[in-house]
N, C-alpha and C. Protein backbone atom coordinates (compact mmCIF):
# COMPACT_ATOMS: atom_id res chain seq x y z
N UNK A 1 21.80 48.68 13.59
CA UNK A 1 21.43 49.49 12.46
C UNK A 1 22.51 49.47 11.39
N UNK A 2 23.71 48.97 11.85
CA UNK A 2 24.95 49.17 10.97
C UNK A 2 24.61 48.07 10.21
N UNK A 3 24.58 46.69 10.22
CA UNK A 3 24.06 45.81 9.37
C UNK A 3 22.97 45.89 8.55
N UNK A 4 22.02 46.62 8.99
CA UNK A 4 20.83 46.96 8.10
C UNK A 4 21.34 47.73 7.31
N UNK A 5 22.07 48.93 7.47
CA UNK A 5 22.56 49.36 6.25
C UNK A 5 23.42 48.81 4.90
N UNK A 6 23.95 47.88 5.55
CA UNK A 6 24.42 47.12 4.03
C UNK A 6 23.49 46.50 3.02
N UNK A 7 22.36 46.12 3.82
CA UNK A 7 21.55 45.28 2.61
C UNK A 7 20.56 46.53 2.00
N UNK A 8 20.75 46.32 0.89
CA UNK A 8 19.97 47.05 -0.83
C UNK A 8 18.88 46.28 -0.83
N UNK A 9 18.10 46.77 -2.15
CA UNK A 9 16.82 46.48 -2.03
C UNK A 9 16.78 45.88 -3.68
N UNK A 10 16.47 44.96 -4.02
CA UNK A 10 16.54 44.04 -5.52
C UNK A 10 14.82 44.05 -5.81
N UNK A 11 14.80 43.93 -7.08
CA UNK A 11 13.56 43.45 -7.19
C UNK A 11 12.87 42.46 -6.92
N UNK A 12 12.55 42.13 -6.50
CA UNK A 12 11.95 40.82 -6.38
C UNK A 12 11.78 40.04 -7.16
N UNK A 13 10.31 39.86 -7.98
CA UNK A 13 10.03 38.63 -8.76
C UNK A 13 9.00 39.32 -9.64
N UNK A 14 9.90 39.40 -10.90
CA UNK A 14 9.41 40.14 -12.34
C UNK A 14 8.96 39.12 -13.18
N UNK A 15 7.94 39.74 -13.64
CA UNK A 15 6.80 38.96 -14.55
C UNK A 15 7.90 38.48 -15.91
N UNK A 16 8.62 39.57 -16.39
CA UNK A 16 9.37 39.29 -17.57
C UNK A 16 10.57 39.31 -17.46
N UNK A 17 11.44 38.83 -17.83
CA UNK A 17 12.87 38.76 -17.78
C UNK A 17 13.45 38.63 -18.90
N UNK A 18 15.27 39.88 -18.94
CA UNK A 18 15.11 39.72 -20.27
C UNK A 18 16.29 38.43 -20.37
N UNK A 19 16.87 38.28 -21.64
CA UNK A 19 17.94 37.01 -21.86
C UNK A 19 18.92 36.96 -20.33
N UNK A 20 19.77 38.03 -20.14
CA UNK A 20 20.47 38.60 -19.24
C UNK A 20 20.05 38.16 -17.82
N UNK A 21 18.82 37.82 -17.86
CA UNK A 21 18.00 37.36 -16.68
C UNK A 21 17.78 38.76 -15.77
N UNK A 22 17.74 39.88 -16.44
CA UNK A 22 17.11 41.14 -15.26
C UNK A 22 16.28 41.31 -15.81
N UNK A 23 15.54 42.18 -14.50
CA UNK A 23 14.23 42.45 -14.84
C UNK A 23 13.59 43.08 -16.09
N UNK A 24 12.54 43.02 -16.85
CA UNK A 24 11.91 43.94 -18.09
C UNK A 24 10.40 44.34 -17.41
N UNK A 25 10.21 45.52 -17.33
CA UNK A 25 9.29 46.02 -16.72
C UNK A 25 8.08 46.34 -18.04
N UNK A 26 7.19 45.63 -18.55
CA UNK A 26 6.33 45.65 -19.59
C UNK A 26 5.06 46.24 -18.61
N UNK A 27 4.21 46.95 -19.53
CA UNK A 27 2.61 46.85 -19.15
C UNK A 27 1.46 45.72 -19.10
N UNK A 28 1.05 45.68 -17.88
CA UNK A 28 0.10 44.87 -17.48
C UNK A 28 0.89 44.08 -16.77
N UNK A 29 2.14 44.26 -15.87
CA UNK A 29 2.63 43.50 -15.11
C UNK A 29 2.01 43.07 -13.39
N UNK A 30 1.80 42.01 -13.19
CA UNK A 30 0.91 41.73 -12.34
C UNK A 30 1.59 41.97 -10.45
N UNK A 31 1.34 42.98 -10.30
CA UNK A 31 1.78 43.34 -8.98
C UNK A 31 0.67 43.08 -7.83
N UNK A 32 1.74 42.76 -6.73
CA UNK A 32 0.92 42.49 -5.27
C UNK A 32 1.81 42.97 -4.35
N UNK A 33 1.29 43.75 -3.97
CA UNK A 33 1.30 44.87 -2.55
C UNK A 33 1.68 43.92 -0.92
N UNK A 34 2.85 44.02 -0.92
CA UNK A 34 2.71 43.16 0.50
C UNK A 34 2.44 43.69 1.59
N UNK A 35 2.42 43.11 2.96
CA UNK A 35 1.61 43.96 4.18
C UNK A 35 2.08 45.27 4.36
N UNK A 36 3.68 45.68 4.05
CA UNK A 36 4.42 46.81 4.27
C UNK A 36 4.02 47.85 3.77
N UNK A 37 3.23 47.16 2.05
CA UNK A 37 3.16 48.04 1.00
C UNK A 37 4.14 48.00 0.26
N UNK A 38 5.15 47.24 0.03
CA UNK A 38 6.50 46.98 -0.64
C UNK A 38 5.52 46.09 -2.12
N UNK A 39 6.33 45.94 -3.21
CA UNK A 39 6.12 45.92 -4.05
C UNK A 39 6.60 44.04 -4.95
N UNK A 40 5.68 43.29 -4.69
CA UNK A 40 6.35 42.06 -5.42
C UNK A 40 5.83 41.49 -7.13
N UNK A 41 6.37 41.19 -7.77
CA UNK A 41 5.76 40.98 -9.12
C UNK A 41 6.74 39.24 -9.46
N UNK A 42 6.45 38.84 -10.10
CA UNK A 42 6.42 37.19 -10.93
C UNK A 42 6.88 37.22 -11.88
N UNK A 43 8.19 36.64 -12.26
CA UNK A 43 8.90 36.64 -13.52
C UNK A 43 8.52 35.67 -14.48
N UNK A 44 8.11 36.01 -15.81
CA UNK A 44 7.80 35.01 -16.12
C UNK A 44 9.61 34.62 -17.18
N UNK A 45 9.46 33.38 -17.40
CA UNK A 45 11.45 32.65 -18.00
C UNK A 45 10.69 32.59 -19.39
N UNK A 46 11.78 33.77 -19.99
CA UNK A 46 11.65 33.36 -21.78
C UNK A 46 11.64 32.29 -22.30
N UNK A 47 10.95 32.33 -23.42
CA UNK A 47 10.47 30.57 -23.91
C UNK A 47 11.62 29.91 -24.86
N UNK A 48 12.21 29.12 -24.75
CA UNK A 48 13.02 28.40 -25.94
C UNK A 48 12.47 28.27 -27.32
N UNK A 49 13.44 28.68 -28.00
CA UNK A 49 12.60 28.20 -29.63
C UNK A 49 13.03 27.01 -29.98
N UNK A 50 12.17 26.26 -30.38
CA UNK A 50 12.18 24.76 -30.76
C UNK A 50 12.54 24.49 -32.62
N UNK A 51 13.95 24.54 -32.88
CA UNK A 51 13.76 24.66 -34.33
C UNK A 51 13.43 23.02 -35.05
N UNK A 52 13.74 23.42 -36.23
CA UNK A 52 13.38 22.00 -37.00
C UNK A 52 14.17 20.99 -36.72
N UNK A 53 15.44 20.94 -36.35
CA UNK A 53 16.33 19.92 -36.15
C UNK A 53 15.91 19.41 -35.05
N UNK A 54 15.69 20.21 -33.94
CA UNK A 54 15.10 19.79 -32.58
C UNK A 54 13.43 18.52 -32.72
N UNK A 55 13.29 19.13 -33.81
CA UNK A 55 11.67 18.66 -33.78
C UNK A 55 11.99 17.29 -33.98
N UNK A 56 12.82 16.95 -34.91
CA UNK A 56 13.38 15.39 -36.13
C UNK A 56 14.06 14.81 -34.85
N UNK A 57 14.75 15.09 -33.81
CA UNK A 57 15.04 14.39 -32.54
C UNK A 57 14.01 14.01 -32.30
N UNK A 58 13.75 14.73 -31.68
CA UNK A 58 12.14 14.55 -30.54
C UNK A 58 11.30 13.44 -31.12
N UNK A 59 10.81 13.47 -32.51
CA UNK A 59 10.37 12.30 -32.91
C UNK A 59 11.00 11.09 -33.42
N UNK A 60 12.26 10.94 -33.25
CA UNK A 60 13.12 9.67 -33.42
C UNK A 60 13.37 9.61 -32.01
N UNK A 61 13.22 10.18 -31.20
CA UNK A 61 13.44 9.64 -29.52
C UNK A 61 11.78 8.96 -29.17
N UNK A 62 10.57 10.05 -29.53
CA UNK A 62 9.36 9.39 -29.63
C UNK A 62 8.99 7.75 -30.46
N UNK A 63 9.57 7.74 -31.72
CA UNK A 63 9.54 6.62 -32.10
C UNK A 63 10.42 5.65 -31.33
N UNK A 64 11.30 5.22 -30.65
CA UNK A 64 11.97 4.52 -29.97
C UNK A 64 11.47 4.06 -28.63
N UNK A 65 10.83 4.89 -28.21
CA UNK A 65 10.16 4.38 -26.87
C UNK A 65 8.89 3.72 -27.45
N UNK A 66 8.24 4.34 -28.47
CA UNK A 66 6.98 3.45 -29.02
C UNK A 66 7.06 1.89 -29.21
N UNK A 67 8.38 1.74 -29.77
CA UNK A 67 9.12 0.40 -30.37
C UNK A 67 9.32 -0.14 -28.87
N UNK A 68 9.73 0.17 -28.30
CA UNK A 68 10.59 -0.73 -26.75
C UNK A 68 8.68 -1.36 -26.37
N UNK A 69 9.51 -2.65 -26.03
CA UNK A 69 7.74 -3.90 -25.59
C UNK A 69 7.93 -3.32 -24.28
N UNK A 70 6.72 -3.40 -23.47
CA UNK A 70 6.99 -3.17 -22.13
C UNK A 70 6.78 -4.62 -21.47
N UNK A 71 7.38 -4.98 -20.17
CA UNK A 71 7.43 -5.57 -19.45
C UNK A 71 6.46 -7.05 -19.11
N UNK A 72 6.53 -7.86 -19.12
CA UNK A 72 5.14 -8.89 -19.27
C UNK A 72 4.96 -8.71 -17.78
N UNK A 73 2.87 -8.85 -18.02
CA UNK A 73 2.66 -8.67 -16.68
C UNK A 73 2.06 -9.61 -16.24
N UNK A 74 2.31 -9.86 -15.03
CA UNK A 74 2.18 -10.59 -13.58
C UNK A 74 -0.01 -10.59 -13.50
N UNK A 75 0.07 -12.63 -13.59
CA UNK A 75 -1.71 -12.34 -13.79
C UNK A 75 -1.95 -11.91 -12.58
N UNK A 76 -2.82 -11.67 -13.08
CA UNK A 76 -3.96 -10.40 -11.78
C UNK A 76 -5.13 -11.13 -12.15
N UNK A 77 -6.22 -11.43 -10.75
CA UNK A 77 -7.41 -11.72 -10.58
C UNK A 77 -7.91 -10.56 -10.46
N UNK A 78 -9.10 -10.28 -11.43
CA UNK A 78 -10.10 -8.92 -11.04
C UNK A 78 -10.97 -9.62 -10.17
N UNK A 79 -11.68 -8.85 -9.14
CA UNK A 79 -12.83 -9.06 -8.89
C UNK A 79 -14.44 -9.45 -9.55
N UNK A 80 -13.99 -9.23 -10.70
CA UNK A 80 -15.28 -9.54 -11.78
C UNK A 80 -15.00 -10.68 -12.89
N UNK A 81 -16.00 -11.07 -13.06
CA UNK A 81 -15.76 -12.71 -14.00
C UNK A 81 -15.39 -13.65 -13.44
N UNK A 82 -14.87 -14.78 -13.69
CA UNK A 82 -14.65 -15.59 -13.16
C UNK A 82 -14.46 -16.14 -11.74
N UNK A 83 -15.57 -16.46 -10.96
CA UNK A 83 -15.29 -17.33 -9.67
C UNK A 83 -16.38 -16.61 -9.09
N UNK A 84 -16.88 -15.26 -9.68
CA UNK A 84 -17.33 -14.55 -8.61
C UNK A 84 -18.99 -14.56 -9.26
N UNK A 85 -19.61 -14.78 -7.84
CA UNK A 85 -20.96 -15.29 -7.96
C UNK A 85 -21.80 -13.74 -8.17
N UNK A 86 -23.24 -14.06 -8.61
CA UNK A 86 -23.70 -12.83 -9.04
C UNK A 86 -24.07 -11.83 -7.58
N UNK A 87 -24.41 -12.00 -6.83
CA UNK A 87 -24.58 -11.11 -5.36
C UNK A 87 -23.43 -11.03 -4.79
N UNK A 88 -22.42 -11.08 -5.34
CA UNK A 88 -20.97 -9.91 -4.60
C UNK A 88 -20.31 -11.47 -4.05
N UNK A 89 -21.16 -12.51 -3.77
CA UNK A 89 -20.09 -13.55 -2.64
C UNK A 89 -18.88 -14.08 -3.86
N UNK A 90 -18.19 -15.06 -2.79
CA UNK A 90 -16.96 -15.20 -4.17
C UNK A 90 -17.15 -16.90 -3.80
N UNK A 91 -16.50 -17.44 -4.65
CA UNK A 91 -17.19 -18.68 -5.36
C UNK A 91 -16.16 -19.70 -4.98
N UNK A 92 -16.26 -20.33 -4.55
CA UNK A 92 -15.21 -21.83 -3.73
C UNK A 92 -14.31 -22.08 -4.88
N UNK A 93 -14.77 -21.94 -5.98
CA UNK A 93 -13.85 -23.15 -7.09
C UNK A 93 -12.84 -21.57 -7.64
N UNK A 94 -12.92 -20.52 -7.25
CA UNK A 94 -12.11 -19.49 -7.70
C UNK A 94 -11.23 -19.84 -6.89
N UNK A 95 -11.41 -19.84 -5.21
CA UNK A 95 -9.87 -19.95 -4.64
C UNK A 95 -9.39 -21.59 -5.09
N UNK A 96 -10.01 -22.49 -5.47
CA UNK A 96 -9.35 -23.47 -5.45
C UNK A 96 -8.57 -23.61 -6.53
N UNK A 97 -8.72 -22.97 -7.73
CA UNK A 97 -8.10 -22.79 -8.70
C UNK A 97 -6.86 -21.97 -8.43
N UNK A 98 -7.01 -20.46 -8.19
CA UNK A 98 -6.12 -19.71 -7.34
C UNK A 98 -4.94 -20.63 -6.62
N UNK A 99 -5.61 -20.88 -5.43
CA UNK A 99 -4.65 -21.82 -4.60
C UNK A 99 -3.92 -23.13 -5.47
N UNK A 100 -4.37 -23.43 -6.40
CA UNK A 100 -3.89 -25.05 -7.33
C UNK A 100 -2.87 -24.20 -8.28
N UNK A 101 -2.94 -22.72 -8.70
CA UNK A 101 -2.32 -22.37 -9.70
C UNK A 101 -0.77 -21.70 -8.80
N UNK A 102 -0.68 -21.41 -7.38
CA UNK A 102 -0.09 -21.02 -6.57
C UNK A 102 -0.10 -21.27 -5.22
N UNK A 103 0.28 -22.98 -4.96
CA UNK A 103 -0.29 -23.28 -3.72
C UNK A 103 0.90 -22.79 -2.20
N UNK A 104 1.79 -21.93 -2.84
CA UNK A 104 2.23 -21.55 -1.59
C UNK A 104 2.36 -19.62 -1.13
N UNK A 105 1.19 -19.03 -1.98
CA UNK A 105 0.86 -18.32 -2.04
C UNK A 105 -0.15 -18.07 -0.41
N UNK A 106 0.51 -17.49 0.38
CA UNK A 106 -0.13 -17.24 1.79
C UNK A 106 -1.37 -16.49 2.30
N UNK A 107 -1.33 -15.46 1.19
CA UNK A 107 -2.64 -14.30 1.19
C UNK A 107 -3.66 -14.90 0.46
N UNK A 108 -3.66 -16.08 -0.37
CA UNK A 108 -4.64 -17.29 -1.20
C UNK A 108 -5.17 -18.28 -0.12
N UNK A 109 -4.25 -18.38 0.17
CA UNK A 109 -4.53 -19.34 1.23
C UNK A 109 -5.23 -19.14 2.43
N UNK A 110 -5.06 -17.82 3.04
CA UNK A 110 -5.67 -17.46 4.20
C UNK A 110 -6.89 -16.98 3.70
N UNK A 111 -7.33 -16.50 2.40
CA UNK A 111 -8.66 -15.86 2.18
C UNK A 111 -9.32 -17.57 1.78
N UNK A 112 -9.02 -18.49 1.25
CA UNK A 112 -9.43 -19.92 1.35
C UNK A 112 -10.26 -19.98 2.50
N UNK A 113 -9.03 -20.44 3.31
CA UNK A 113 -9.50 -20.67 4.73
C UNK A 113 -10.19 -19.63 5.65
N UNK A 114 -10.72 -18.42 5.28
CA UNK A 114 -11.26 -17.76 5.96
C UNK A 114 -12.70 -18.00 5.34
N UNK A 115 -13.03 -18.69 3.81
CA UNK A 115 -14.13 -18.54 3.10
C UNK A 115 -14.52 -19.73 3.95
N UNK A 116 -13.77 -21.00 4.12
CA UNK A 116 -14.23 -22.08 4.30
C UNK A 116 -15.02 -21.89 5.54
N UNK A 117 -14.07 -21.43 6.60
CA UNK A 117 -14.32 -21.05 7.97
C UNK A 117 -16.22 -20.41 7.70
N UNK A 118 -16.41 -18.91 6.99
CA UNK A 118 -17.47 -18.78 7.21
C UNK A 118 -19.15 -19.19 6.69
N UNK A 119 -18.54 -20.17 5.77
CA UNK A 119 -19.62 -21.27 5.25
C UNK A 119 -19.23 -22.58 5.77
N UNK A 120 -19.43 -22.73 7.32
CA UNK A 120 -19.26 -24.14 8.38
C UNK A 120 -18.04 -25.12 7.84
N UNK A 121 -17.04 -24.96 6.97
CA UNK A 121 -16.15 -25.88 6.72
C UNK A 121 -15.02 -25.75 7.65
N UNK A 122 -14.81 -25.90 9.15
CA UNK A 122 -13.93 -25.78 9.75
C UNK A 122 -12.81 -26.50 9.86
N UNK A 123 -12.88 -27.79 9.44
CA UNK A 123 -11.78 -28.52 9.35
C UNK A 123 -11.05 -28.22 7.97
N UNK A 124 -11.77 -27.89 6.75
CA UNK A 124 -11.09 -27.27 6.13
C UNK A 124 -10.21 -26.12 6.16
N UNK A 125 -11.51 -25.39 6.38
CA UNK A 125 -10.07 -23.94 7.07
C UNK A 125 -9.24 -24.13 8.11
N UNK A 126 -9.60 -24.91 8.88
CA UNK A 126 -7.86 -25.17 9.65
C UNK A 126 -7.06 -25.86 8.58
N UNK A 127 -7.32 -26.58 7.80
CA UNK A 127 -5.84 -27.19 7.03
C UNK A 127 -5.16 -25.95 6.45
N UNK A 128 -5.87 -24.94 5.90
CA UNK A 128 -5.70 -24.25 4.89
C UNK A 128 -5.31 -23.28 5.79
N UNK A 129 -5.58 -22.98 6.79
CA UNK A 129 -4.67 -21.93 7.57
C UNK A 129 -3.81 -22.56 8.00
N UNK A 130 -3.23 -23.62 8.60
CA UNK A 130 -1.85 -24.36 8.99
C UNK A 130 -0.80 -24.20 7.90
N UNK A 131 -1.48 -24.35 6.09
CA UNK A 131 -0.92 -24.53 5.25
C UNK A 131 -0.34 -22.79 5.15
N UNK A 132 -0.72 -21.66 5.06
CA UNK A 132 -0.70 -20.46 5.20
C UNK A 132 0.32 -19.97 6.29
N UNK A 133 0.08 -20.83 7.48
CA UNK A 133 1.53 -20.46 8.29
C UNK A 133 2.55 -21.10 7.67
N UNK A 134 2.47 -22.25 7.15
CA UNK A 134 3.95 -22.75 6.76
C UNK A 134 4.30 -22.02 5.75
N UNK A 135 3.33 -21.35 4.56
CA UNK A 135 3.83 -20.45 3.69
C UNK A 135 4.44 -19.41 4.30
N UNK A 136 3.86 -18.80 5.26
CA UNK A 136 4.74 -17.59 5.77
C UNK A 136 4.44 -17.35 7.17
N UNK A 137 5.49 -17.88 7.99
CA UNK A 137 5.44 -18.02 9.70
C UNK A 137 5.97 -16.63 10.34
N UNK A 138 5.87 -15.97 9.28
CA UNK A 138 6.10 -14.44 10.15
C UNK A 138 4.76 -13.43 10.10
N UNK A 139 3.68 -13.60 9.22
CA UNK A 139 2.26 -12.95 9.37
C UNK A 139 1.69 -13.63 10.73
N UNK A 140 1.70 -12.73 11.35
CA UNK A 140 1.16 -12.83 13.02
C UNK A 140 -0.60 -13.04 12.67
N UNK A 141 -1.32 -12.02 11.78
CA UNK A 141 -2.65 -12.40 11.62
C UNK A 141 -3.08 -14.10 11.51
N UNK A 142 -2.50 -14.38 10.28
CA UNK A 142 -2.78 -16.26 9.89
C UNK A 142 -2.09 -17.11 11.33
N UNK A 143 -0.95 -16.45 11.81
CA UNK A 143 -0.89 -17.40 13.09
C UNK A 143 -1.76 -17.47 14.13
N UNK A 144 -2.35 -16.23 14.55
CA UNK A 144 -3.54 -15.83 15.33
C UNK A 144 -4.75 -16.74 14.78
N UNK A 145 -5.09 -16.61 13.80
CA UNK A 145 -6.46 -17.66 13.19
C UNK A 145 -5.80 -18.93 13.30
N UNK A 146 -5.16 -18.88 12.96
CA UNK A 146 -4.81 -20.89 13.21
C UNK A 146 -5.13 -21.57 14.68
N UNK A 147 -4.37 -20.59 15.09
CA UNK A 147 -4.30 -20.71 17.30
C UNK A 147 -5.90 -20.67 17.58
N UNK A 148 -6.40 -19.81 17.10
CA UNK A 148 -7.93 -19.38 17.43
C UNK A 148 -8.70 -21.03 16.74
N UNK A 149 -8.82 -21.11 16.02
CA UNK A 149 -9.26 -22.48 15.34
C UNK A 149 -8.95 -23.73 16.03
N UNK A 150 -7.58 -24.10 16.06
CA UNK A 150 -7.33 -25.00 16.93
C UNK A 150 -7.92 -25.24 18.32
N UNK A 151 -8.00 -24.34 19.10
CA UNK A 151 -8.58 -24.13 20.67
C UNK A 151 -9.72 -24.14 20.21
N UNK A 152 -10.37 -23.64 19.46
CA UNK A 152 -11.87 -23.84 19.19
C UNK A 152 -12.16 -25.39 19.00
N UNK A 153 -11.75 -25.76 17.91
CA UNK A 153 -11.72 -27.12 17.75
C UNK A 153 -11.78 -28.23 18.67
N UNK A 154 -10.14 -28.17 18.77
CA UNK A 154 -9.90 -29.30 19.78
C UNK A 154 -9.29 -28.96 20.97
N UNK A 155 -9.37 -27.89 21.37
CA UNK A 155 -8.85 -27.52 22.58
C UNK A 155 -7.60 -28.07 23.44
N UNK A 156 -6.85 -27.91 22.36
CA UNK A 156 -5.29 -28.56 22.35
C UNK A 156 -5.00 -26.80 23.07
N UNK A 157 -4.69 -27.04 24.19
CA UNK A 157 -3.71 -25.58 24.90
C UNK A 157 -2.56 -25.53 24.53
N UNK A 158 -1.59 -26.88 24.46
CA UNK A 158 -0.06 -27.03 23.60
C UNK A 158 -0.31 -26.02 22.55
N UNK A 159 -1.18 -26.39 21.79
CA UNK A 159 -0.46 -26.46 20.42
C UNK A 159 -1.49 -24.84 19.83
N UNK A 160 -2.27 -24.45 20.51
CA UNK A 160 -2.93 -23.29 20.77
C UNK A 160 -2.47 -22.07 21.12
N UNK A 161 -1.67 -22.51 22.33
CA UNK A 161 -0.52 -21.73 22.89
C UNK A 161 0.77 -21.12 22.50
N UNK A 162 1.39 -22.48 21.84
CA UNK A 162 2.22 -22.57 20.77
C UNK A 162 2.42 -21.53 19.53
N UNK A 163 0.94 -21.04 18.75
CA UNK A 163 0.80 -20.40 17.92
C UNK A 163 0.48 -18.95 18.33
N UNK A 164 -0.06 -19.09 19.39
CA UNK A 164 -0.55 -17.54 20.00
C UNK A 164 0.87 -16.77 20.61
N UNK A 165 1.36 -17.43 21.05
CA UNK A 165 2.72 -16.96 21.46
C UNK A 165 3.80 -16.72 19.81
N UNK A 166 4.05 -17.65 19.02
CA UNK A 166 3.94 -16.68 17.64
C UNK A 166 3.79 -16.05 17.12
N UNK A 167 2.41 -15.89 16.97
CA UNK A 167 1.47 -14.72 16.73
C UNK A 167 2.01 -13.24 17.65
N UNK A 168 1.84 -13.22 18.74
CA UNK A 168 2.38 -11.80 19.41
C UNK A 168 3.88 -12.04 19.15
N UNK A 169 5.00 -12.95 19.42
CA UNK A 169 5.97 -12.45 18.78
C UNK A 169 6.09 -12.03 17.92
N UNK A 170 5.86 -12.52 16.66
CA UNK A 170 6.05 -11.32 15.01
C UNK A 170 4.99 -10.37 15.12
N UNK A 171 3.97 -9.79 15.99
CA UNK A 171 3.49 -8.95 15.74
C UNK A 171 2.77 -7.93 17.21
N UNK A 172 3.90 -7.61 18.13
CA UNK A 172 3.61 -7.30 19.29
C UNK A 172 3.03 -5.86 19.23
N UNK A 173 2.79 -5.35 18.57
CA UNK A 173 1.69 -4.40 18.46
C UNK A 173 0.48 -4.35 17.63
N UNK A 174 0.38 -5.82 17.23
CA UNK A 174 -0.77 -5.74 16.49
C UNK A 174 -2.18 -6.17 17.54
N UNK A 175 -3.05 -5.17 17.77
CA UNK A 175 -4.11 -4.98 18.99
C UNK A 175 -4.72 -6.11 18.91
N UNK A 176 -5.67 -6.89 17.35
CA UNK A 176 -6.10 -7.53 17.35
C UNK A 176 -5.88 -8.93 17.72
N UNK A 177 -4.36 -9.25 17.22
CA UNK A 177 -3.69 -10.63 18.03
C UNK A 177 -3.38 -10.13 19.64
N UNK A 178 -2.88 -9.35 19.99
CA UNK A 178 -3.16 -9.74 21.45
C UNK A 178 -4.77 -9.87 22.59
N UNK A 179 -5.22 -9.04 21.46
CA UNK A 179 -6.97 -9.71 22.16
C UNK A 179 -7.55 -10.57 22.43
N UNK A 180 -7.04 -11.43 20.75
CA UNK A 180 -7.29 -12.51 20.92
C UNK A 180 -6.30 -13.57 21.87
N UNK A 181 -5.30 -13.33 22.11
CA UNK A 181 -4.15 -14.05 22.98
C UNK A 181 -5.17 -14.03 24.27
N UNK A 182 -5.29 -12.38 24.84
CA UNK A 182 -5.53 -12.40 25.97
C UNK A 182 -6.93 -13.26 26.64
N UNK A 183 -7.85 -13.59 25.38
CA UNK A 183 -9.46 -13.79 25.41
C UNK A 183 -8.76 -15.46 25.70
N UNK A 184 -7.81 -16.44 24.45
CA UNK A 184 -7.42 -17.92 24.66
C UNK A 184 -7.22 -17.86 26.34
N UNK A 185 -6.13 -16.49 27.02
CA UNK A 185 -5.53 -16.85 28.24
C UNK A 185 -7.02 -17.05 29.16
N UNK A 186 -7.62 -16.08 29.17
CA UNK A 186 -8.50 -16.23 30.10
C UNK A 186 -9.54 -17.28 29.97
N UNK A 187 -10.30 -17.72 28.68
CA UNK A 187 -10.42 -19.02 28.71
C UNK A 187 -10.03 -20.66 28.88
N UNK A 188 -8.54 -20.28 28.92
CA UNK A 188 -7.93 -21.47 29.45
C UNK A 188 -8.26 -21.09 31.31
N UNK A 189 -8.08 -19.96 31.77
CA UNK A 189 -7.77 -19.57 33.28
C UNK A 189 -9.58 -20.23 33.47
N UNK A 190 -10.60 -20.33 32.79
CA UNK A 190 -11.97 -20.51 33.12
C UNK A 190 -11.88 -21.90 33.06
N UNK A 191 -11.61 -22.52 32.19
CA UNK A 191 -11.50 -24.12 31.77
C UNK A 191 -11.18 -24.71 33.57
N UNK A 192 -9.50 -23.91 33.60
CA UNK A 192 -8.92 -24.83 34.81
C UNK A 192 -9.58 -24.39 36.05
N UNK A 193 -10.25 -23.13 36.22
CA UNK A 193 -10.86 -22.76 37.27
C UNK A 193 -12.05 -23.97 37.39
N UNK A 194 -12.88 -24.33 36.61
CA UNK A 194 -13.76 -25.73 36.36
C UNK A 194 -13.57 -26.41 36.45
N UNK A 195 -12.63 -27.08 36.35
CA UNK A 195 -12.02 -28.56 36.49
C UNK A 195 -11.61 -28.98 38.17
């Protein structure tokens, strides 16, 4: 109880405040009753006056940023216009352009080879995904499709294996490459069980 007696009781939080920063108790000050019944109110911070000299800054700092060029920007493909066919599909000669204007561009390359892949061009999309790992041999996804393609293909286990084991190294928690790892293992375990 001896510590409780030292602490006083301040106002809290006054709607108005004067320069001094204490409280000014005006009418119509907006009070709220806390669970105790104790008394809290909202200060509102006197406003700065903005004189004329201030103003003649403000708009010679405004004119100066107007003047500064901003930054040149980096092309961007929209989704609309060019390449892209009228029912939403996207159009072969967009990525090939894409890919010709940035051919070691990896995320170009893998949407290439994923287009080729699902309109029957499989030997294409394997080049174009091989080309996509060499752009960037640390995306575990494009190593996973390459491995997956290859074993599909030609059922090279080397070189199938090779990539799938890649694939879960740079990306050992990614669910979808080890599914697919685990689906190559057990189809190789079916192959040799047949033979």
């Amino acid at each position: 109880m001896d510590n409780l007696s030292l602490l006083h009781t301040e106002p809290s939080f006054c709607i108005y405040t004067n320069e001094d920063g204490s409280c000014e108790s005006k009418k119509g000050d907006a009070e709220i009753k806390g669970s105790q019944g104790s008394e809290f109110t909202f200060a509102e911070t006197s406003k700065e006056l903005i004189t004329e000299d201030d103003v003649g800054t403000q708009e010679n700092d405004t004119k100066e940023i107007e003047q500064m060029e901003p930054p040149p920007s980096p092309k961007m493909y929209l989704a609309t216009g060019f390449g892209i066919e009228v029912m939403g599909g996207v159009d072969e000669e967009y990525y090939r352009i894409i890919v010709g204007e940035d051919p070691r561009n990896p995320t170009y390359l893998k949407n290439y080879a994923q287009l080729l892949q699902s309109k029957g061009d499989v030997s294409g999309a394997e080049d174009f995904y091989l080309r996509a790992t060499i752009a960037d041999p640390k995306d575990g996804e494009i190593l996973m499709q390459y491995a997956k393609l290859v074993w599909e293909l030609h059922r090279d286990q080397d070189k199938a294996l090779t990539y799938f084991e890649k694939a879960v190294f740079t990306a050992p928690e990614n669910s979808t490459i080890l599914a697919a790892y685990a689906r190559y293992l057990w189809e190789v375990d079916q192959v040799q069980n047949e033979d």
